[in-house]
C-alpha atoms as a PDB file:
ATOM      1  CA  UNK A   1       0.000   0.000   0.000  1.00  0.00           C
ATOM      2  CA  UNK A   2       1.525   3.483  -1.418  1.00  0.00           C
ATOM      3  CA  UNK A   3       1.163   5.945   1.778  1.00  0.00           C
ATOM      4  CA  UNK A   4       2.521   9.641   2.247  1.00  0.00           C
ATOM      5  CA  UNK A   5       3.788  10.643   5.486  1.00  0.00           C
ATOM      6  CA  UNK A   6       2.701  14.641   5.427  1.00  0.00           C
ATOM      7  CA  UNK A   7       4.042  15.487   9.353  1.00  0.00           C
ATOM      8  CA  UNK A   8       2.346  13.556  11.610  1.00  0.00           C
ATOM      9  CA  UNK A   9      -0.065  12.630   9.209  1.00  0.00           C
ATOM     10  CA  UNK A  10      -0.187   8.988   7.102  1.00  0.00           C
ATOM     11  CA  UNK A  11      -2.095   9.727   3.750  1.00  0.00           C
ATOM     12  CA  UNK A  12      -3.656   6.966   1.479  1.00  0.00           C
ATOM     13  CA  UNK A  13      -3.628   8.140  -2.287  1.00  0.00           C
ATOM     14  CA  UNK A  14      -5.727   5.138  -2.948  1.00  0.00           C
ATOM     15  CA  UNK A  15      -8.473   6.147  -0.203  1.00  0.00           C
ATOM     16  CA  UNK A  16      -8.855  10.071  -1.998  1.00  0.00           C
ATOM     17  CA  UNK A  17      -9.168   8.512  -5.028  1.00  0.00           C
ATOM     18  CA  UNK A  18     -12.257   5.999  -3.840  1.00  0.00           C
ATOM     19  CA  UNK A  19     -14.175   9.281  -2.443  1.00  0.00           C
ATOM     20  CA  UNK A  20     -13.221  11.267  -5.524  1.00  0.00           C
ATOM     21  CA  UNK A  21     -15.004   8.682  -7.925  1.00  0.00           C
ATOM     22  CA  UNK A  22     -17.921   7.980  -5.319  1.00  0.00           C
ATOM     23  CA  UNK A  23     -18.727  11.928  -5.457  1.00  0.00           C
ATOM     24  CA  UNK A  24     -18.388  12.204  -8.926  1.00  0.00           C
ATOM     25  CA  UNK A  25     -20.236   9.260  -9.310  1.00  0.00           C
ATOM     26  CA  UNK A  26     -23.180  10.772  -6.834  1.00  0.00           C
ATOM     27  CA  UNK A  27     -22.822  13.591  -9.157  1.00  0.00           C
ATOM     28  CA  UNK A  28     -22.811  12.326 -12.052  1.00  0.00           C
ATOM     29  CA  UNK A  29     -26.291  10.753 -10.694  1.00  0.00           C
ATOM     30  CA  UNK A  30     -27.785  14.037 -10.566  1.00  0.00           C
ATOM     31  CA  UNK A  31     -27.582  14.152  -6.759  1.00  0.00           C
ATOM     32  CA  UNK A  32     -26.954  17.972  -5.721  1.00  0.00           C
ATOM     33  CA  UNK A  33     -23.440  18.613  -4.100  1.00  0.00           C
ATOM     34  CA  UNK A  34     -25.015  19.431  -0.432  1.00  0.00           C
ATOM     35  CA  UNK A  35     -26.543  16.082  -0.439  1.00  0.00           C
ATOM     36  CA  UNK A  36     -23.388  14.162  -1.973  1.00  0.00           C
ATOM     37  CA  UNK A  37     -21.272  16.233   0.809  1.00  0.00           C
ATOM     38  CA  UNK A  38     -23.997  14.775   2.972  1.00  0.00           C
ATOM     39  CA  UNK A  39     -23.802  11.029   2.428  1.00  0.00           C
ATOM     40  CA  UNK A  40     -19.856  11.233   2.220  1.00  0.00           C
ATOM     41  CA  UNK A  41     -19.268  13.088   5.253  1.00  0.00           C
ATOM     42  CA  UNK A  42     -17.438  15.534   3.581  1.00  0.00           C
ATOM     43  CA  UNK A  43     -17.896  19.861   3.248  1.00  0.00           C
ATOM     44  CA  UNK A  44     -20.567  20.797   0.405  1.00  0.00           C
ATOM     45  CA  UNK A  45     -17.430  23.552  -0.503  1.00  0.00           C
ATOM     46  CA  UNK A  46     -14.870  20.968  -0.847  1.00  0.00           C
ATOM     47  CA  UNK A  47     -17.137  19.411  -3.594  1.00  0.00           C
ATOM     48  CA  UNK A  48     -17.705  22.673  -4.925  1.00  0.00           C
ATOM     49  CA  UNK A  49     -13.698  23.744  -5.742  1.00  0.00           C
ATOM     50  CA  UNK A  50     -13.248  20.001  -6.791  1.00  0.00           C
ATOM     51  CA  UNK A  51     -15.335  20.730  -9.478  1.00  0.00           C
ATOM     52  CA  UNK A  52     -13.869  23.558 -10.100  1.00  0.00           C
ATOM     53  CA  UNK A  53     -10.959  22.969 -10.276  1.00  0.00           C
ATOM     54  CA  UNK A  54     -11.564  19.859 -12.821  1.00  0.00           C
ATOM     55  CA  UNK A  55     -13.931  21.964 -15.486  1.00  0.00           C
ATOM     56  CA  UNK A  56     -12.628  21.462 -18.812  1.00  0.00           C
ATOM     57  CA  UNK A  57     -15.839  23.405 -19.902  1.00  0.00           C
ATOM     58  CA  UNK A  58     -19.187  25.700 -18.891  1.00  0.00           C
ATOM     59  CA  UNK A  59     -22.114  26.056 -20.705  1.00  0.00           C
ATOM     60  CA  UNK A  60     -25.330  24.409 -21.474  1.00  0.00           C
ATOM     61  CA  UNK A  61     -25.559  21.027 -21.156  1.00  0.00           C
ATOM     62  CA  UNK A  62     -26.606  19.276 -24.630  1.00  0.00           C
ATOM     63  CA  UNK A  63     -28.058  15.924 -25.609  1.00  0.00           C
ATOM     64  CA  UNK A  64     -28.976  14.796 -29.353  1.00  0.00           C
ATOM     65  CA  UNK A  65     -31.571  12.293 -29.946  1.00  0.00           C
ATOM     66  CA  UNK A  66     -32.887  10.832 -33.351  1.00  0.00           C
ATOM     67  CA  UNK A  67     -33.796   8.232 -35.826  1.00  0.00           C
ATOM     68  CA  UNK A  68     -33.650   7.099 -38.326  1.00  0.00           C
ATOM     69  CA  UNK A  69     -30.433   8.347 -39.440  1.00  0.00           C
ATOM     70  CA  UNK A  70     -28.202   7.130 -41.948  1.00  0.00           C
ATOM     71  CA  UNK A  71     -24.946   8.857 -41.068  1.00  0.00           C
ATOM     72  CA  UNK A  72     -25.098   7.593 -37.446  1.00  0.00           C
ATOM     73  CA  UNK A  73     -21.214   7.164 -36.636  1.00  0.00           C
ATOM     74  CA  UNK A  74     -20.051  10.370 -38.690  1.00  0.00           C
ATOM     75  CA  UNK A  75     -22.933  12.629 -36.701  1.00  0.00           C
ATOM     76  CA  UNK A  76     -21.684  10.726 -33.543  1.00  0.00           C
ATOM     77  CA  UNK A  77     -18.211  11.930 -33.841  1.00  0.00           C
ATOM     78  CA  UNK A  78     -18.666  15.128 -34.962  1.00  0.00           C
ATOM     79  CA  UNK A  79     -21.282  15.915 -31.737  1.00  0.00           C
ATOM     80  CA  UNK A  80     -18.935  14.284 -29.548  1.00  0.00           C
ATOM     81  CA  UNK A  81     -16.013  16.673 -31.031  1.00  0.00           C
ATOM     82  CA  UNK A  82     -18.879  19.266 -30.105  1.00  0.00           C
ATOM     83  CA  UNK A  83     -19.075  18.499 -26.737  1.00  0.00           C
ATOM     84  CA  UNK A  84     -22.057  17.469 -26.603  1.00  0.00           C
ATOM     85  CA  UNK A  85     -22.436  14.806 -23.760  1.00  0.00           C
ATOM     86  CA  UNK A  86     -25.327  12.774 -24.449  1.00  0.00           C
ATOM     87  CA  UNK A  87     -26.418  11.002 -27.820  1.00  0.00           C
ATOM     88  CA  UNK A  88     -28.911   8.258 -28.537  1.00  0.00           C
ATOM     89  CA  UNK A  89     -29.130   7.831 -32.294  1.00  0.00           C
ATOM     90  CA  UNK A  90     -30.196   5.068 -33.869  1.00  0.00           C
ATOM     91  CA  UNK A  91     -30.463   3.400 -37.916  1.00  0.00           C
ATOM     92  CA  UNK A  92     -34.050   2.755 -38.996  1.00  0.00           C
ATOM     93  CA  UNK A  93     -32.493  -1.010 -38.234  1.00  0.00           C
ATOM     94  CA  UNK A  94     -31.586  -0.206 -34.504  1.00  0.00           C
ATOM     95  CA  UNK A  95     -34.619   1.770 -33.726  1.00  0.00           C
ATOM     96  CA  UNK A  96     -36.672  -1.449 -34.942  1.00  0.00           C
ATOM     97  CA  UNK A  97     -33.990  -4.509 -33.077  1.00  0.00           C
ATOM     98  CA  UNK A  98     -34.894  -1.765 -29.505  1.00  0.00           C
ATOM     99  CA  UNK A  99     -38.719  -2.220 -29.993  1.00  0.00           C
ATOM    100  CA  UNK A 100     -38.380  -6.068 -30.798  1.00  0.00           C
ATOM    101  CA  UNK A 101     -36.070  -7.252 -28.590  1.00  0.00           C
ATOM    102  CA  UNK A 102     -37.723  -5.724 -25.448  1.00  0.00           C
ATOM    103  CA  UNK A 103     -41.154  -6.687 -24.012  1.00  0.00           C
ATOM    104  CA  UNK A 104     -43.408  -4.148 -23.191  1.00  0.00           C
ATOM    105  CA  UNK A 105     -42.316  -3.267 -19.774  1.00  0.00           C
ATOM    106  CA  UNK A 106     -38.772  -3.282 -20.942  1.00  0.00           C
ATOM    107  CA  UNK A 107     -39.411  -0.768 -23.600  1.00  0.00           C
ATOM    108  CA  UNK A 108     -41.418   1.356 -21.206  1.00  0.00           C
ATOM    109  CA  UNK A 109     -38.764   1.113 -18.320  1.00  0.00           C
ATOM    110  CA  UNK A 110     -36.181   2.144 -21.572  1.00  0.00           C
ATOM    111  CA  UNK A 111     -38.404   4.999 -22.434  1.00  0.00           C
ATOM    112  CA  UNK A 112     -39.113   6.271 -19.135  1.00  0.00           C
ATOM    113  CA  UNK A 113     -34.825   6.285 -18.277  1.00  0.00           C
ATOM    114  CA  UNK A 114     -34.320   7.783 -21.545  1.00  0.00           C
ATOM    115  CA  UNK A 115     -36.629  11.096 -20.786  1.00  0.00           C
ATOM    116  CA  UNK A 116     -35.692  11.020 -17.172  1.00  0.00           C
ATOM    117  CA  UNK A 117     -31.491  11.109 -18.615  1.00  0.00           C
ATOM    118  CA  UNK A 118     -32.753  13.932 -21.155  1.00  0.00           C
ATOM    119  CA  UNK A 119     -34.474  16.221 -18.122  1.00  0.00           C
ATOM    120  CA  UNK A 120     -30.950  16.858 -16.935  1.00  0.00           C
ATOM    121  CA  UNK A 121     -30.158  18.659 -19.933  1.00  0.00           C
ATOM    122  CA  UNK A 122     -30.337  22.121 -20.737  1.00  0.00           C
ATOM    123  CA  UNK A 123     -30.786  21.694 -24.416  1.00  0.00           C
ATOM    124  CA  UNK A 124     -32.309  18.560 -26.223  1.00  0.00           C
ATOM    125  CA  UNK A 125     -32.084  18.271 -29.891  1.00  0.00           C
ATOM    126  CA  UNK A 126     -34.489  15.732 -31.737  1.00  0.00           C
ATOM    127  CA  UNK A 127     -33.750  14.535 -34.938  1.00  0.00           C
ATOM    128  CA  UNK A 128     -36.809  13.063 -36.449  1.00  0.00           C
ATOM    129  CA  UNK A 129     -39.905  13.739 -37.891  1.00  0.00           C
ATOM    130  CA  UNK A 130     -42.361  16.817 -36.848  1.00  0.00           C
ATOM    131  CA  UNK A 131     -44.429  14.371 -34.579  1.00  0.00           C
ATOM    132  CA  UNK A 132     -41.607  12.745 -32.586  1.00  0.00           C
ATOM    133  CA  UNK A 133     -40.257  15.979 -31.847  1.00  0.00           C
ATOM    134  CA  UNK A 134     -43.588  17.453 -30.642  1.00  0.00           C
ATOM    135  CA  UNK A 135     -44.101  14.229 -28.480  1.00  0.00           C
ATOM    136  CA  UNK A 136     -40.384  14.464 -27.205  1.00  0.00           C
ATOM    137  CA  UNK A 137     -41.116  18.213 -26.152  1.00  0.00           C
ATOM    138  CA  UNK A 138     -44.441  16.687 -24.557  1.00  0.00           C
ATOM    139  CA  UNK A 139     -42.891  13.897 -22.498  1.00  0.00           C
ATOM    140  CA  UNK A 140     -40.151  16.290 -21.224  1.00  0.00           C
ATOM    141  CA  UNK A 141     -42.709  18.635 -20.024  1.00  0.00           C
ATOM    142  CA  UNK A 142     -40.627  21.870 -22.210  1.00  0.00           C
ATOM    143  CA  UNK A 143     -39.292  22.974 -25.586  1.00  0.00           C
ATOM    144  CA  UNK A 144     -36.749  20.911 -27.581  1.00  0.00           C
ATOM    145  CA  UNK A 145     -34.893  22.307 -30.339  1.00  0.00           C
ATOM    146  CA  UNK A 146     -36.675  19.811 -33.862  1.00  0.00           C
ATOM    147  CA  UNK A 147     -34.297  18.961 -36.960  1.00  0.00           C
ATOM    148  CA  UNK A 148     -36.891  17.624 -38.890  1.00  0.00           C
ATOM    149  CA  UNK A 149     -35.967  14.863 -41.543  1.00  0.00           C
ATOM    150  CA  UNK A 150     -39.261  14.300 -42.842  1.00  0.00           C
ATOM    151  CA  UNK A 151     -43.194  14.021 -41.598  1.00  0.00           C
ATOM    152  CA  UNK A 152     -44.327  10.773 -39.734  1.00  0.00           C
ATOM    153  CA  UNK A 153     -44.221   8.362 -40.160  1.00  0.00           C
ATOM    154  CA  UNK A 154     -40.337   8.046 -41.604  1.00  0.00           C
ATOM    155  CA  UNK A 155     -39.367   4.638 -43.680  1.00  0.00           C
ATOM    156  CA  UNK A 156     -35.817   4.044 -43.807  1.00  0.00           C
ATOM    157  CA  UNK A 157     -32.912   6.066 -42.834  1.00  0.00           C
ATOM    158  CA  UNK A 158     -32.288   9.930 -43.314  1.00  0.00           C
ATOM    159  CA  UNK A 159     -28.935  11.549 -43.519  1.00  0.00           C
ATOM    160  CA  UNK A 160     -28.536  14.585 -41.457  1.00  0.00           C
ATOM    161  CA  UNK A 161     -26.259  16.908 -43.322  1.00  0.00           C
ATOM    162  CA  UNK A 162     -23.551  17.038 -40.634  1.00  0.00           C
ATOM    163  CA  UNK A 163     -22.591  20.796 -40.976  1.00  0.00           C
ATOM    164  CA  UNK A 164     -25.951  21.594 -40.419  1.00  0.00           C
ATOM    165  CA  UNK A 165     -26.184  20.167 -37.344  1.00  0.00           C
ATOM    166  CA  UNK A 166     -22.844  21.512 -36.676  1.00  0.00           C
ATOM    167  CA  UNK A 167     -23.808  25.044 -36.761  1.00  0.00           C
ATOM    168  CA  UNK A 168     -27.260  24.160 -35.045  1.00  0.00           C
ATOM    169  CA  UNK A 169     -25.420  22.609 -32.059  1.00  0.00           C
ATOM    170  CA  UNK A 170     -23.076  25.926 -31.869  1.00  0.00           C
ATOM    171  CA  UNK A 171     -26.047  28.215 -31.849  1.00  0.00           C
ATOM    172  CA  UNK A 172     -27.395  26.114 -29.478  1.00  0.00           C
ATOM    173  CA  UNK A 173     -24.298  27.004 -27.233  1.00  0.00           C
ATOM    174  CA  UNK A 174     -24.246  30.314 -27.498  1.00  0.00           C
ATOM    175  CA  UNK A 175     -27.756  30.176 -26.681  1.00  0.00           C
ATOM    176  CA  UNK A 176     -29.385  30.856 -29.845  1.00  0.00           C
ATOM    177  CA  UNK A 177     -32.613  28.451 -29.938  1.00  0.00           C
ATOM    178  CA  UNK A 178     -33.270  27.931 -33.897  1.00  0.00           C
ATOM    179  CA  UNK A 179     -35.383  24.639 -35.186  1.00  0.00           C
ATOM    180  CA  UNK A 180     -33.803  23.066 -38.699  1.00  0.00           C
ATOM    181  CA  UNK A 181     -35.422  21.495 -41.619  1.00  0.00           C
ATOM    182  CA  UNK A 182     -34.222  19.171 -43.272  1.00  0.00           C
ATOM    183  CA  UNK A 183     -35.424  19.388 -46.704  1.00  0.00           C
END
């Protein structure tokens, strides 16, 4: 076991590195930092500066959601070079394997954790057609930002012109709500 002598004191790396992943990981769960501080016995300012001192960025917090989409991996990589932190984006394939290989309180259950995930976001882009994004909008209770790729019901895969979305997700970021058309 690696310990540092610091005075009088005998420090375990290992054990600051356990309660640094359990807060993130409280965090990360959407729990708020008073009641993370709370559970791990630690000060709701010491959980503050950590994450402060770790931000790589600030801003809004974005997720992308859509089907069917043709381009998946492409669109993938260029939202994560975006930042964007959340995607769930699916072939017309994929979107059809979810709904057949779950029973129907599996695909409720995977409904239900996707919208809960997609409340923690500050923006939520839908890729899809004019109905999914105005039932999206309805299950999260406010407005989502709707690049349409056609009207319901959609056959087959669409490919979402990547710079599009590009400069959509950067507008989005500066805060600059704008729905897209795909046409």
């Amino acid at each position: 076991m690696d310990l540092i002598r610091i005075g009088d004191k005998l420090i375990s790396p290992r054990k600051i590195n356990q309660t640094l992943k359990r807060i993130f990981a409280l965090r990360c769960q959407g729990l708020s930092q008073q009641e993370t501080a709370r559970r791990l016995g630690v000060d709701r300012t010491f959980i503050s500066r950590l994450e402060t001192l770790g931000e790589v960025r600030r801003g809004r917090r974005r997720a992308v959601v859509g089907f069917p989409v043709a381009n998946k991996d492409e669109l993938i990589t260029m939202l994560y070079q975006e930042g964007v932190e959340y995607t769930l984006i699916l072939t017309d394939a994929e979107r059809w394997e979810l709904v057949r290989n779950k029973n129907g309180l599996e695909l409720l259950n995977y409904v239900m954790e996707t919208v809960a995930r997609l409340r923690d976001f500050d923006v939520v882009i839908v890729i899809g057609s004019d109905y999914r994004i105005r039932v999206t909008e309805a299950l999260l209770g406010r407005e989502v930002t709707g690049f349409i790729i056609g009207t319901s019901p959609i056959q087959g895969d669409r490919v979402v012109d990547r710079e599009r979305m590009r400069s959509l997700v950067r507008q989005l970021s500066a805060g600059t709500d704008k729905e897209m058309e795909l046409r």
